[in-house]
PDB file of N, CA and C in Angstrom:
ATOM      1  N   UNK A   1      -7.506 -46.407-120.988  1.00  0.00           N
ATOM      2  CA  UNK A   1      -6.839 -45.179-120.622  1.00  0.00           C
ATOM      3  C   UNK A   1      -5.900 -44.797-121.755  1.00  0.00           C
ATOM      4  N   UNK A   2      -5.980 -43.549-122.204  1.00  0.00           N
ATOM      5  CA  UNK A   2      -5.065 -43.124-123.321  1.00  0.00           C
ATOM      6  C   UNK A   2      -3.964 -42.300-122.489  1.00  0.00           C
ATOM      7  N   UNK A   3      -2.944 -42.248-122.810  1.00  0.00           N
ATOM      8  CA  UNK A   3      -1.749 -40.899-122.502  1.00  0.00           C
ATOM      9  C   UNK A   3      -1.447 -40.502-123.995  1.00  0.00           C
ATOM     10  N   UNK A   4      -0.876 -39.173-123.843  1.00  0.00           N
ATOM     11  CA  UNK A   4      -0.296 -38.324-124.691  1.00  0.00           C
ATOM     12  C   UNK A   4       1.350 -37.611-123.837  1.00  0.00           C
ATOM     13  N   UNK A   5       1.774 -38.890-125.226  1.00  0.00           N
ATOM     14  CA  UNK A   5       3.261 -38.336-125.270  1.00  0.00           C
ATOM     15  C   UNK A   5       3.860 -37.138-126.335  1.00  0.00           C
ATOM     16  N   UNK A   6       4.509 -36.030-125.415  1.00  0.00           N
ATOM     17  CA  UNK A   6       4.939 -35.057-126.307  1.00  0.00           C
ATOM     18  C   UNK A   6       6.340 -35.943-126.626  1.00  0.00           C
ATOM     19  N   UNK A   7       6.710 -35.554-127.925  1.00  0.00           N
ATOM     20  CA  UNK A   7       8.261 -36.477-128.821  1.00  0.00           C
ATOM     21  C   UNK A   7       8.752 -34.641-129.124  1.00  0.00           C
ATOM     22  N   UNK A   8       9.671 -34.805-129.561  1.00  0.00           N
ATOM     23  CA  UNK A   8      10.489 -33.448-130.046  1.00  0.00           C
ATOM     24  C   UNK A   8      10.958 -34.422-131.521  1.00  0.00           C
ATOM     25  N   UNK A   9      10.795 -33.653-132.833  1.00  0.00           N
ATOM     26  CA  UNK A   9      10.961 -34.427-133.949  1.00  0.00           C
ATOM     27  C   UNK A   9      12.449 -34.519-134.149  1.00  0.00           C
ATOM     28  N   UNK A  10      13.107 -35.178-134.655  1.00  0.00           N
ATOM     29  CA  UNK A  10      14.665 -35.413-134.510  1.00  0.00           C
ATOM     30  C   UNK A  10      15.298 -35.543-135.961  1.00  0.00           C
ATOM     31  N   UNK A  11      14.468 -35.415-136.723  1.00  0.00           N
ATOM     32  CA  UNK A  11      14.737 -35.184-138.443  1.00  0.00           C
ATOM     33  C   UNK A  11      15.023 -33.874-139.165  1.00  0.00           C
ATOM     34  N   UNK A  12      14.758 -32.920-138.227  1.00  0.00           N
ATOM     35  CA  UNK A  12      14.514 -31.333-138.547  1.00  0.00           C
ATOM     36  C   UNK A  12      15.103 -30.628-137.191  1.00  0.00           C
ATOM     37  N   UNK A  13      15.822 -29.559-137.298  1.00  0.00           N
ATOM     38  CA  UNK A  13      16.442 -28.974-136.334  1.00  0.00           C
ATOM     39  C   UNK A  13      15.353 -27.830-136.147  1.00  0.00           C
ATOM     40  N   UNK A  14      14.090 -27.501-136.512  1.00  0.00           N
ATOM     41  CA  UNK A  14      13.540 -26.298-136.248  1.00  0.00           C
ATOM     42  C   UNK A  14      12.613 -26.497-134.527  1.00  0.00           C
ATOM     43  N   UNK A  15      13.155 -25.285-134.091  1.00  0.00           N
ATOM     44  CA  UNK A  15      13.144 -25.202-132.508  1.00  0.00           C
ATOM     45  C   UNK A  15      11.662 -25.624-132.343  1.00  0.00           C
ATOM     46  N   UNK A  16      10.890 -25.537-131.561  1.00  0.00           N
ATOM     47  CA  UNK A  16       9.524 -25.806-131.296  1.00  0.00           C
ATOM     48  C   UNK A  16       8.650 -26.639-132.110  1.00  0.00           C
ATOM     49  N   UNK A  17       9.213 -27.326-132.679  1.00  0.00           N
ATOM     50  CA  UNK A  17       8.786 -28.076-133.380  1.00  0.00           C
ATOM     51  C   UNK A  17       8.124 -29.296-132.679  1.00  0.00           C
ATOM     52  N   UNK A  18       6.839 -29.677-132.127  1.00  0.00           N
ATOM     53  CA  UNK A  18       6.734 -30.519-131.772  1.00  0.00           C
ATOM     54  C   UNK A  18       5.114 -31.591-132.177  1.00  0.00           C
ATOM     55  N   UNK A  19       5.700 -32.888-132.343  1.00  0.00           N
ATOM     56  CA  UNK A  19       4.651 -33.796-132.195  1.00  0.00           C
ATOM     57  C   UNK A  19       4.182 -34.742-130.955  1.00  0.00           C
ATOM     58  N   UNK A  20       3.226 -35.233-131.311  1.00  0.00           N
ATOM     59  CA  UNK A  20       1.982 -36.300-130.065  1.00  0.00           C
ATOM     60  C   UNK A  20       1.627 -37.298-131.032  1.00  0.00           C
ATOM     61  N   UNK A  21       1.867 -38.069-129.986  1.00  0.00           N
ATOM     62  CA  UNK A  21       1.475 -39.680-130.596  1.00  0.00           C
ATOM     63  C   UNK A  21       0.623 -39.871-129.224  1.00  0.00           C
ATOM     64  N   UNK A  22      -0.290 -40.924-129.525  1.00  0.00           N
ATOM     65  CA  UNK A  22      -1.244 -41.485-128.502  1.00  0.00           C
ATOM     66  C   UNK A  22      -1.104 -43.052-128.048  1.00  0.00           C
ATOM     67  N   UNK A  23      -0.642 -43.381-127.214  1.00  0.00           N
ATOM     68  CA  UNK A  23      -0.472 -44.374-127.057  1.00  0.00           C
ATOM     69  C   UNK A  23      -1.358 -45.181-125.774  1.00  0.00           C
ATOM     70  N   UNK A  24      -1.700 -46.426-126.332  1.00  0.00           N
ATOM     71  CA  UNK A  24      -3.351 -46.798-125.289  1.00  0.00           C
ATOM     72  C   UNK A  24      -2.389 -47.863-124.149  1.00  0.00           C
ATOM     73  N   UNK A  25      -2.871 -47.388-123.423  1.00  0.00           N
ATOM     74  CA  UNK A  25      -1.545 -48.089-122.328  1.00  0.00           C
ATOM     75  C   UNK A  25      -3.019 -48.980-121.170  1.00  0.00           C
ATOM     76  N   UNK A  26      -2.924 -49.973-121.112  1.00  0.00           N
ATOM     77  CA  UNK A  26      -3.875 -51.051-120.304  1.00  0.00           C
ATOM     78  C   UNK A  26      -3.084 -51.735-118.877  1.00  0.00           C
ATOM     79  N   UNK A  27      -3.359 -52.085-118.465  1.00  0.00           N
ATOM     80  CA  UNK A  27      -3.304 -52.852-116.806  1.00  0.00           C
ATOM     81  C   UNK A  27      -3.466 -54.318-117.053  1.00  0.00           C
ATOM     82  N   UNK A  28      -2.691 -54.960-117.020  1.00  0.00           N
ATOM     83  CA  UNK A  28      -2.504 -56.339-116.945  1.00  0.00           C
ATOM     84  C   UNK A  28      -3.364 -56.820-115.705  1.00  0.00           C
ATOM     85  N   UNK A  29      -4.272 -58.007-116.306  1.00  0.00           N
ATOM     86  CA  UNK A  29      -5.052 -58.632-115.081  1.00  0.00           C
ATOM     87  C   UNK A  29      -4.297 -59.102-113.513  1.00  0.00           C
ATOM     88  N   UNK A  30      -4.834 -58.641-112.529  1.00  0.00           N
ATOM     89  CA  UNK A  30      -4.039 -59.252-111.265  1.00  0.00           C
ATOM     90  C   UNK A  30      -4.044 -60.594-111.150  1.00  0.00           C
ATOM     91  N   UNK A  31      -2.966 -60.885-110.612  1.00  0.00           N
ATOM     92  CA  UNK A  31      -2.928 -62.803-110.796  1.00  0.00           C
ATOM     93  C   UNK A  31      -2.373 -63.013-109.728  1.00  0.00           C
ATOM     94  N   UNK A  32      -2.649 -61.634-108.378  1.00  0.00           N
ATOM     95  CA  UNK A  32      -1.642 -62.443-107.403  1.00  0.00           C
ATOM     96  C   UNK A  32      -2.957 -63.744-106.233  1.00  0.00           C
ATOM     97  N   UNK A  33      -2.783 -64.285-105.542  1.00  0.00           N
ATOM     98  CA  UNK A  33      -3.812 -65.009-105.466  1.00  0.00           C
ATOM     99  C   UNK A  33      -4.438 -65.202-104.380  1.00  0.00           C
ATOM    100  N   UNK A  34      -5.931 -65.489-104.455  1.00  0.00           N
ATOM    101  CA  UNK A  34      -6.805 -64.777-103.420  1.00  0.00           C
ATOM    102  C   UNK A  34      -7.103 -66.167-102.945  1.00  0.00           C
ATOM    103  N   UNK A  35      -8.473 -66.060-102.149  1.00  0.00           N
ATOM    104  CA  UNK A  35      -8.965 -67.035-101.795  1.00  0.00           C
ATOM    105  C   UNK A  35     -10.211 -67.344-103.095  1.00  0.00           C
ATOM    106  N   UNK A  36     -10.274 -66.930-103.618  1.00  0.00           N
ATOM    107  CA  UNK A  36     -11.148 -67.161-104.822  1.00  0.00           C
ATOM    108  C   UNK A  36     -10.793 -67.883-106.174  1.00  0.00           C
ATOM    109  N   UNK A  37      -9.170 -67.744-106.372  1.00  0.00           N
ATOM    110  CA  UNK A  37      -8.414 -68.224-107.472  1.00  0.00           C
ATOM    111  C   UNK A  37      -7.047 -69.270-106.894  1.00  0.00           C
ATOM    112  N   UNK A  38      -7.135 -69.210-105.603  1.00  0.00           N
ATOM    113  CA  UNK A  38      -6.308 -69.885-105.132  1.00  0.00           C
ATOM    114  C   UNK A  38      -5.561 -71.286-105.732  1.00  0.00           C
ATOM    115  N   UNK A  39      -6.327 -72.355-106.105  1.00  0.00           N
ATOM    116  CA  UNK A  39      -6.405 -73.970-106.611  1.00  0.00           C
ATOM    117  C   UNK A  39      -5.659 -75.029-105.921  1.00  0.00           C
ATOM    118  N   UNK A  40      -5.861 -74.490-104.585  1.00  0.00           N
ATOM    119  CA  UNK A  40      -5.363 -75.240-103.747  1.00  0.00           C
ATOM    120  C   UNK A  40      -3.934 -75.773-103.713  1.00  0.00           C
ATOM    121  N   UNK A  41      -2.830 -75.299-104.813  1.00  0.00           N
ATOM    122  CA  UNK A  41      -1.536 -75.671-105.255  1.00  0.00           C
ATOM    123  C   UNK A  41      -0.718 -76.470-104.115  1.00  0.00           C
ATOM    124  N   UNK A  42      -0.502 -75.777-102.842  1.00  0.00           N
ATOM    125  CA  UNK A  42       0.188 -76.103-101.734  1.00  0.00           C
ATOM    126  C   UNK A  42      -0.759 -77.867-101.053  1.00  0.00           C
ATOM    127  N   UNK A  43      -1.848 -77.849-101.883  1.00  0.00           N
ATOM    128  CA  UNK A  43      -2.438 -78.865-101.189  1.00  0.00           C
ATOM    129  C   UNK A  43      -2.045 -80.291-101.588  1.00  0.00           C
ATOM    130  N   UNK A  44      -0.574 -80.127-102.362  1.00  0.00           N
ATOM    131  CA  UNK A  44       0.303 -81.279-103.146  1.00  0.00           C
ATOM    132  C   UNK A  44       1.209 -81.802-102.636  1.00  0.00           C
ATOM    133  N   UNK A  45       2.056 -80.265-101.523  1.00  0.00           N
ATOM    134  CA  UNK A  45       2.535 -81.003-101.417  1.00  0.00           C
ATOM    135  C   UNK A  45       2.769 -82.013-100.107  1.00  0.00           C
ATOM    136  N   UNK A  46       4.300 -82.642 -99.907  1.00  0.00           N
ATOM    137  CA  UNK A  46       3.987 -83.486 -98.622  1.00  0.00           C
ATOM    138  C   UNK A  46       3.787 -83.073 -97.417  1.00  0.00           C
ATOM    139  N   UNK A  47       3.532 -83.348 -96.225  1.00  0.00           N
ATOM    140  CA  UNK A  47       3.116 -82.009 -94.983  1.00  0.00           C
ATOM    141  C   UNK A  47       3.229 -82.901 -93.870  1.00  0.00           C
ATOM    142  N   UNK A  48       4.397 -82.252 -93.350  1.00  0.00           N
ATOM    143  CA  UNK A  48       4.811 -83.366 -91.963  1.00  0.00           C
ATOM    144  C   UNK A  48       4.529 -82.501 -90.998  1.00  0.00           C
ATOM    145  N   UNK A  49       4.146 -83.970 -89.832  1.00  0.00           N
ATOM    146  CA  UNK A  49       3.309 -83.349 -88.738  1.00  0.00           C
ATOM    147  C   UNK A  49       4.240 -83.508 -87.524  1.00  0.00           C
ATOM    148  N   UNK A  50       4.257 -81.694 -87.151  1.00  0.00           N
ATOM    149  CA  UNK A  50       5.537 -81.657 -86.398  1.00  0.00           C
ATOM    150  C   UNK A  50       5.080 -81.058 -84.699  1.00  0.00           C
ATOM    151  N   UNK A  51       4.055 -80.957 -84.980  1.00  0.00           N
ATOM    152  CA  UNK A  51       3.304 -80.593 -83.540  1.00  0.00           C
ATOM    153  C   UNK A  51       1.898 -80.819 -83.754  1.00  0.00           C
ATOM    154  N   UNK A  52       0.941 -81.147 -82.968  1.00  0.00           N
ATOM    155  CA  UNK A  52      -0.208 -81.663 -82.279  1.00  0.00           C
ATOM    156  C   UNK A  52      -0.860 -80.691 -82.516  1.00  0.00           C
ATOM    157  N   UNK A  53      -1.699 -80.130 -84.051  1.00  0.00           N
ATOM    158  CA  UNK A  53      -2.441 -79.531 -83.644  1.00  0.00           C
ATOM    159  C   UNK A  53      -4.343 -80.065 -83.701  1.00  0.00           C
ATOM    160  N   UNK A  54      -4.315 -81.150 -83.739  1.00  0.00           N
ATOM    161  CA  UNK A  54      -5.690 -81.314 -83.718  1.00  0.00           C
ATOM    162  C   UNK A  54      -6.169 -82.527 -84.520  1.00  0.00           C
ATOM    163  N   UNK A  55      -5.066 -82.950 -85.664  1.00  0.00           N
ATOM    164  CA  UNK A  55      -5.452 -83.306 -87.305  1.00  0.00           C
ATOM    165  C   UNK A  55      -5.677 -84.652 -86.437  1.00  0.00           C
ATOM    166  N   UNK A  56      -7.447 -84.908 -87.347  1.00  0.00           N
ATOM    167  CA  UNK A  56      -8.194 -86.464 -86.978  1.00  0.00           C
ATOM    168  C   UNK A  56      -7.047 -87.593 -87.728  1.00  0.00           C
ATOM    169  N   UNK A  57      -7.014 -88.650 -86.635  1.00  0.00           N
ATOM    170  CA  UNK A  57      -6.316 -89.315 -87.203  1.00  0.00           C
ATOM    171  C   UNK A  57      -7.030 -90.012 -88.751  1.00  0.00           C
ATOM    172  N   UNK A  58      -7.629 -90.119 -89.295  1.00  0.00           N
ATOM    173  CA  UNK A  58      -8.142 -90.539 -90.490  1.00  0.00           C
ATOM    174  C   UNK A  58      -7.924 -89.711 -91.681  1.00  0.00           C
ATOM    175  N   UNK A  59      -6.821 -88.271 -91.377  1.00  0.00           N
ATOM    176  CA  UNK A  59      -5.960 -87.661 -92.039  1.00  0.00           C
ATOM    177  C   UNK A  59      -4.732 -87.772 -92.088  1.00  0.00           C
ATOM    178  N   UNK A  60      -4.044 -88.915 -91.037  1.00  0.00           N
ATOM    179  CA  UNK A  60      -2.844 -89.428 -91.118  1.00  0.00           C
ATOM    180  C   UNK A  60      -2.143 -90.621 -91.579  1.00  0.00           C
ATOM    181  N   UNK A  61      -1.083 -90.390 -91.386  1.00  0.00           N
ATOM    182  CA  UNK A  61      -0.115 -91.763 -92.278  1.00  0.00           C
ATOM    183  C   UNK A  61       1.275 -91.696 -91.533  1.00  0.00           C
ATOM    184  N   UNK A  62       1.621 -92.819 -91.254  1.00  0.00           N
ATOM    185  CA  UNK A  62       3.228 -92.742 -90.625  1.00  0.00           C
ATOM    186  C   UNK A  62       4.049 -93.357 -92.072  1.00  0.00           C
ATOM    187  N   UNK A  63       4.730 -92.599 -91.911  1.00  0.00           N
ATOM    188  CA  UNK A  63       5.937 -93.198 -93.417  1.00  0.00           C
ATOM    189  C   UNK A  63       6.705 -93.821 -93.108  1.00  0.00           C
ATOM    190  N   UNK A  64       8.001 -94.367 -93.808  1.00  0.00           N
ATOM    191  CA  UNK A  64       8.692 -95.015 -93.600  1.00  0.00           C
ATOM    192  C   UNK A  64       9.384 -95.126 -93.341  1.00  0.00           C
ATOM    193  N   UNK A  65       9.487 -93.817 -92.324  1.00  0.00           N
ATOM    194  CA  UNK A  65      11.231 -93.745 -91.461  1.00  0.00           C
ATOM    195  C   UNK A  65      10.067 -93.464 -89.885  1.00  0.00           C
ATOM    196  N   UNK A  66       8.850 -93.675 -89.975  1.00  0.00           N
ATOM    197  CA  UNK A  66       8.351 -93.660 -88.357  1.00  0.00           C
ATOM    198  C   UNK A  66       7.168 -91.865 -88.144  1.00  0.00           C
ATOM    199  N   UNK A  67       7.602 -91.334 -89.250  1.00  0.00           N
ATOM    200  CA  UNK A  67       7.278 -90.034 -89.107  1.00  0.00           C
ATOM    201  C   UNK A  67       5.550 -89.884 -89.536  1.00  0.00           C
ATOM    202  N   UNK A  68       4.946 -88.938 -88.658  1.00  0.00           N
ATOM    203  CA  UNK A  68       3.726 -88.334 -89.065  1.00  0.00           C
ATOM    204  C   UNK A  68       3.105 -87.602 -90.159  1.00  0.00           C
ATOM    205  N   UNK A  69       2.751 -87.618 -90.881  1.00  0.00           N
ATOM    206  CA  UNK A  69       2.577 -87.112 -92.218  1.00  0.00           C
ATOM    207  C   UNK A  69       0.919 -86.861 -92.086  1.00  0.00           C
ATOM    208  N   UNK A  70       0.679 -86.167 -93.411  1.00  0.00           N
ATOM    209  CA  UNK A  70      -0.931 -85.839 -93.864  1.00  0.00           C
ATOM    210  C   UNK A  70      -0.808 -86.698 -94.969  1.00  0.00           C
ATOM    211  N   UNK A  71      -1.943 -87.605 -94.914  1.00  0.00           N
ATOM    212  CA  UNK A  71      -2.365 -88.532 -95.751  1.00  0.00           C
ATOM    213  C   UNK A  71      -2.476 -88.000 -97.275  1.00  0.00           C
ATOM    214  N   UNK A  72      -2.167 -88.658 -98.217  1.00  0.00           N
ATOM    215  CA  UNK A  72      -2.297 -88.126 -99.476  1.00  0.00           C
ATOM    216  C   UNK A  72      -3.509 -89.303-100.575  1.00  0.00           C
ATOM    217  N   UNK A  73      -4.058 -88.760-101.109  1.00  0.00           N
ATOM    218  CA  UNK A  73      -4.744 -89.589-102.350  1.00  0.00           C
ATOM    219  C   UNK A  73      -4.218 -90.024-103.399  1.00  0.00           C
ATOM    220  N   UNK A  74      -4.292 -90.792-104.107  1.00  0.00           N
ATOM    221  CA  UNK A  74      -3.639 -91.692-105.311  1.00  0.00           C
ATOM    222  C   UNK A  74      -3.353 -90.556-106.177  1.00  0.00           C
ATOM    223  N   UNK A  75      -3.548 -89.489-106.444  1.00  0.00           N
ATOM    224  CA  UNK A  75      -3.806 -88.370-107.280  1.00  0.00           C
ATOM    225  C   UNK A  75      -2.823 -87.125-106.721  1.00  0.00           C
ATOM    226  N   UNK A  76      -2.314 -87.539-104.955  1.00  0.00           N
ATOM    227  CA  UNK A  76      -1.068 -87.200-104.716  1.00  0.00           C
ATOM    228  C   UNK A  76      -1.421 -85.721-104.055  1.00  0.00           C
ATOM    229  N   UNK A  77      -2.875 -85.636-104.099  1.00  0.00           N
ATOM    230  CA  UNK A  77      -3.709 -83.921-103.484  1.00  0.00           C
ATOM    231  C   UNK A  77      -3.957 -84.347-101.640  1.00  0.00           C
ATOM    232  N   UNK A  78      -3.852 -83.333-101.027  1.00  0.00           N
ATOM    233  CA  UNK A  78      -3.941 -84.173 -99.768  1.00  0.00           C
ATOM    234  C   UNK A  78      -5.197 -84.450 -99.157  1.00  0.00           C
ATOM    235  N   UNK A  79      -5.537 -85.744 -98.328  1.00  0.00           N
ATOM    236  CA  UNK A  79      -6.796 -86.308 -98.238  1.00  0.00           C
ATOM    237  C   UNK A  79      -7.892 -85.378 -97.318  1.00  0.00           C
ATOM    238  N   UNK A  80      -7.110 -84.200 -96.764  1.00  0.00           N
ATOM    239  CA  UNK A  80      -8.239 -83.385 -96.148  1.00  0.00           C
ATOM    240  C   UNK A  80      -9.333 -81.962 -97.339  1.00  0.00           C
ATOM    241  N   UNK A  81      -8.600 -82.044 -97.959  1.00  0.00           N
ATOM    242  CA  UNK A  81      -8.838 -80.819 -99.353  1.00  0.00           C
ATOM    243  C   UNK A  81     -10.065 -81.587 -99.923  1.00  0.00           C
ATOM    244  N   UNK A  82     -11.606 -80.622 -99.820  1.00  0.00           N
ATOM    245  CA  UNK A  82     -12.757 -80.592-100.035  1.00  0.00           C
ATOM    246  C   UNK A  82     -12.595 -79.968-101.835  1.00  0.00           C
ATOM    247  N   UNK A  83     -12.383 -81.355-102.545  1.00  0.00           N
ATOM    248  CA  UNK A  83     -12.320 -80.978-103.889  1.00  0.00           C
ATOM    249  C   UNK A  83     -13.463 -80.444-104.762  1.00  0.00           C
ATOM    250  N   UNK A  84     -14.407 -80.282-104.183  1.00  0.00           N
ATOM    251  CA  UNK A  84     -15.263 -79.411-104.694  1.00  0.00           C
ATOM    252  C   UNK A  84     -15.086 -78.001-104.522  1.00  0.00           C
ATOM    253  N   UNK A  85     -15.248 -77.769-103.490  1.00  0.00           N
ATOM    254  CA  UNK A  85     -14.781 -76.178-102.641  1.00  0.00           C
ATOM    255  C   UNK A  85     -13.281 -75.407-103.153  1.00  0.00           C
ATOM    256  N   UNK A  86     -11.983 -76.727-102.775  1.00  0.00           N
ATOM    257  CA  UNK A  86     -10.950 -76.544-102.844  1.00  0.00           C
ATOM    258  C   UNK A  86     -10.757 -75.984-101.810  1.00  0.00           C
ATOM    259  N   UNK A  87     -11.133 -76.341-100.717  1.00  0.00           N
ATOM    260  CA  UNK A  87     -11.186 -75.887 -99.441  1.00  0.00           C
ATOM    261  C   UNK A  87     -10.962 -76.610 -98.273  1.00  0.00           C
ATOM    262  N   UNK A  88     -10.026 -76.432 -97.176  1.00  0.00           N
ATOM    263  CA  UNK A  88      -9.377 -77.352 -96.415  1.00  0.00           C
ATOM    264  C   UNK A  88     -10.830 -77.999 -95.440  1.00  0.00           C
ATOM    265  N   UNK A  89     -11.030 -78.978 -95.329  1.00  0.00           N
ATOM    266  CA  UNK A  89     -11.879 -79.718 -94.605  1.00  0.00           C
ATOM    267  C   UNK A  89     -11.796 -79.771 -92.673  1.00  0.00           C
ATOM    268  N   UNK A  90     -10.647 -79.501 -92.150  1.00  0.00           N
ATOM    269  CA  UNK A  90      -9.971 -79.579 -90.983  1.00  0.00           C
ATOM    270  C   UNK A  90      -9.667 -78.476 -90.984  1.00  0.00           C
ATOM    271  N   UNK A  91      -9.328 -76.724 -91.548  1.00  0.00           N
ATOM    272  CA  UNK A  91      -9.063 -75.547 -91.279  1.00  0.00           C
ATOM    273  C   UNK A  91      -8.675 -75.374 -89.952  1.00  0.00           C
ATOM    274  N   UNK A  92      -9.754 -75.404 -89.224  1.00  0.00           N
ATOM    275  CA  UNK A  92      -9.624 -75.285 -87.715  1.00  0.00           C
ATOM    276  C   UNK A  92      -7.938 -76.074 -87.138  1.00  0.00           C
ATOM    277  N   UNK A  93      -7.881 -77.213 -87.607  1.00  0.00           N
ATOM    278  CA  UNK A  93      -7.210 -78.273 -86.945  1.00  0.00           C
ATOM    279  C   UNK A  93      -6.205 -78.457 -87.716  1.00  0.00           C
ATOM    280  N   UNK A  94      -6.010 -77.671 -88.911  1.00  0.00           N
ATOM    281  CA  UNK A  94      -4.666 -78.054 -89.710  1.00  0.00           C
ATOM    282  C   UNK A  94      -3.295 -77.681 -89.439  1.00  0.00           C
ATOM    283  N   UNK A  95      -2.297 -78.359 -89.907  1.00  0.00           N
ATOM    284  CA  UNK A  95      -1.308 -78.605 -89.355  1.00  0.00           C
ATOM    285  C   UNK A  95      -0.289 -77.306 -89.185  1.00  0.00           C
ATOM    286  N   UNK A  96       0.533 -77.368 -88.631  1.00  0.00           N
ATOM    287  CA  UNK A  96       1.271 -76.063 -88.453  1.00  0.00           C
ATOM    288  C   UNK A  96       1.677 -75.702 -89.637  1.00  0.00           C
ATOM    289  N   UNK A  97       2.328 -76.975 -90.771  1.00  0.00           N
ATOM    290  CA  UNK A  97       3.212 -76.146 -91.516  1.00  0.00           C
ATOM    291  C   UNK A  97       2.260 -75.366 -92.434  1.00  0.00           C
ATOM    292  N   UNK A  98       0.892 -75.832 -92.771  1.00  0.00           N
ATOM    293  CA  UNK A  98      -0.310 -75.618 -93.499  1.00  0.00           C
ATOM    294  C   UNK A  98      -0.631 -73.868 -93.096  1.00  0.00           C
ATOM    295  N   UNK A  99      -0.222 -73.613 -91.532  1.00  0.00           N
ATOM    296  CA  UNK A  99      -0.961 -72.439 -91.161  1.00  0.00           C
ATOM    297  C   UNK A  99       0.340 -71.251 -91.083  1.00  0.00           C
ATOM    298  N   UNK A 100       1.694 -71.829 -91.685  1.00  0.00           N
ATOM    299  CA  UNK A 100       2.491 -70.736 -91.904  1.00  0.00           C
ATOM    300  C   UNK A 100       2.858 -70.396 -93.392  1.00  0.00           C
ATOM    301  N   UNK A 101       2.305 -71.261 -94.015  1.00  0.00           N
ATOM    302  CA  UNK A 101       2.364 -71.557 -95.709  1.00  0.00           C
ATOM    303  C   UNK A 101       1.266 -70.413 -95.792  1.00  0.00           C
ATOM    304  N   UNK A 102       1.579 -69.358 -96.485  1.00  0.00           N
ATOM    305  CA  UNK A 102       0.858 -67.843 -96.687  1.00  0.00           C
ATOM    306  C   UNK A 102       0.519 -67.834 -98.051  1.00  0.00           C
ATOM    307  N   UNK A 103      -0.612 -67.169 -98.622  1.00  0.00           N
ATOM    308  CA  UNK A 103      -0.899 -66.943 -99.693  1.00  0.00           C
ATOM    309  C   UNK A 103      -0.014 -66.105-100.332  1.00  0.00           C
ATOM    310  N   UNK A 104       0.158 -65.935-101.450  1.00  0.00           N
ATOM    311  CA  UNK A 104       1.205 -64.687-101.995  1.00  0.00           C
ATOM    312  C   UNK A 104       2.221 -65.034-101.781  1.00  0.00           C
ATOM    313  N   UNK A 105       2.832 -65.692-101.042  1.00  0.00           N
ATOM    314  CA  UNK A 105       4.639 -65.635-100.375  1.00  0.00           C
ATOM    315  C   UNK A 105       5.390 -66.312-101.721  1.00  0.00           C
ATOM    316  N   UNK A 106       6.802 -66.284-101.520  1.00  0.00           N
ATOM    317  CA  UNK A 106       7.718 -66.792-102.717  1.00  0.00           C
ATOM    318  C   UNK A 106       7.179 -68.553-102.892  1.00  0.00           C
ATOM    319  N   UNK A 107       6.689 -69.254-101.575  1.00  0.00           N
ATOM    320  CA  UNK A 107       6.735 -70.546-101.952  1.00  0.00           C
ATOM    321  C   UNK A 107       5.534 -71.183-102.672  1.00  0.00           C
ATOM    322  N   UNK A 108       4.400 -70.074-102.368  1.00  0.00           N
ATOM    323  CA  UNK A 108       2.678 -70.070-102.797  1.00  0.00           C
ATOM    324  C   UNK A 108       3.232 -69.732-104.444  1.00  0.00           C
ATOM    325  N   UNK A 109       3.887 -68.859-104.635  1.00  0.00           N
ATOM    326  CA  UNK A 109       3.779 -68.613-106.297  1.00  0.00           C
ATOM    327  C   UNK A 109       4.590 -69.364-107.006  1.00  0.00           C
ATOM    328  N   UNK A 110       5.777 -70.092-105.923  1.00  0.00           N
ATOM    329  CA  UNK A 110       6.125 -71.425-107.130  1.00  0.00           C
ATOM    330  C   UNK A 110       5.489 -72.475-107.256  1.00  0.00           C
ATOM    331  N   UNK A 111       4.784 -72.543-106.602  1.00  0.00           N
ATOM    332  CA  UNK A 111       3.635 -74.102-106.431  1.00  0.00           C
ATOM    333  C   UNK A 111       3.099 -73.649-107.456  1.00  0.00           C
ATOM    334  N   UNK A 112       2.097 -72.357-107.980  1.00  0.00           N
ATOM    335  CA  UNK A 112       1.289 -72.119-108.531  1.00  0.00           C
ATOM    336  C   UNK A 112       1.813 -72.110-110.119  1.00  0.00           C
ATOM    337  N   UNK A 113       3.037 -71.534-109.957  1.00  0.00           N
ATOM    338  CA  UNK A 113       3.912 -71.553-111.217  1.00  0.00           C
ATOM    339  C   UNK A 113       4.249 -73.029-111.764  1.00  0.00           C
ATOM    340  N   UNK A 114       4.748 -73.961-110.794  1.00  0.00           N
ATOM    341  CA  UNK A 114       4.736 -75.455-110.662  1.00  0.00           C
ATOM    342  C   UNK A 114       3.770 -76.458-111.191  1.00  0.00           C
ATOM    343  N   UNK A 115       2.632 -75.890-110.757  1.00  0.00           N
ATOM    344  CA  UNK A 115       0.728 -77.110-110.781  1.00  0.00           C
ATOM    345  C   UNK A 115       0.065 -76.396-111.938  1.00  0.00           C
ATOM    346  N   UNK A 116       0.312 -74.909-111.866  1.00  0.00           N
ATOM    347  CA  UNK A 116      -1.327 -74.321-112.469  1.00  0.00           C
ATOM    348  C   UNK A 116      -1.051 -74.271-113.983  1.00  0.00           C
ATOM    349  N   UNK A 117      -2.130 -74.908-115.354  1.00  0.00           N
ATOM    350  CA  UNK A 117      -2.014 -75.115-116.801  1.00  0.00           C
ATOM    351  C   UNK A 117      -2.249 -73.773-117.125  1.00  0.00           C
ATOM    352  N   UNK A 118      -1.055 -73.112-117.705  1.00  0.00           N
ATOM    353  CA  UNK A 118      -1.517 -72.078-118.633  1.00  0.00           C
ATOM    354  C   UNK A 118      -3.086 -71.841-119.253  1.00  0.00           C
ATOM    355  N   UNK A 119      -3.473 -70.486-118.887  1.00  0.00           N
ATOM    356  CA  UNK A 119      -4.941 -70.122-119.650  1.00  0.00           C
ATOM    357  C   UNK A 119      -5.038 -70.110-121.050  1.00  0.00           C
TER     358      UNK A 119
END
């Protein structure tokens, strides 16, 4: 997309005097994040289980003050996340805090800002 800016020349006082410069003005790629570019960021971190919604126990772990947690992998990603897909394995059944954690929101884009390697 081109625009054309009218300038008024500022070196010369003669009235009507005017020039155009062209300047190519572009759209920065969208980076806010979909289900397509997502990378699962939020799937790091820890995720305590604070109501019953379903999660098989072979996705859990009690820690060390007694509490319910989502199991994590040596790699610290959590053990329900279909690392091929990058796609939650339990969706249906995942945990509350999992299903108020929103794409886009302030805490989704610091994770992403947090995990994701510069392009």
């Amino acid at each position: 997309m081109q625009m054309q800016i009218q300038a008024m020349h500022v070196d010369t006082c003669i009235e009507n005097e005017k020039y155009f410069m062209t300047i190519e003005v572009t759209t920065p790629p969208d980076t806010r994040p979909t289900c397509e570019n997502c990378e699962a960021c939020c799937c790091r971190l820890e995720v305590m289980l604070i109501t019953d919604t379903g999660v098989p126990d072979n996705y859990i772990e009690i820690d060390k003050w007694g509490g319910r947690t989502m199991a994590r992998l040596e790699d610290g990603w959590c053990s329900a996340l279909d690392r091929n897909t990058m796609n939650c394995m339990i969706y249906e059944k995942r945990p509350l805090i999992c299903r108020e954690f929103e794409m886009g929101e302030y805490e989704c884009i610091s994770e992403r800002a947090a995990n994701l390697q510069p392009v």
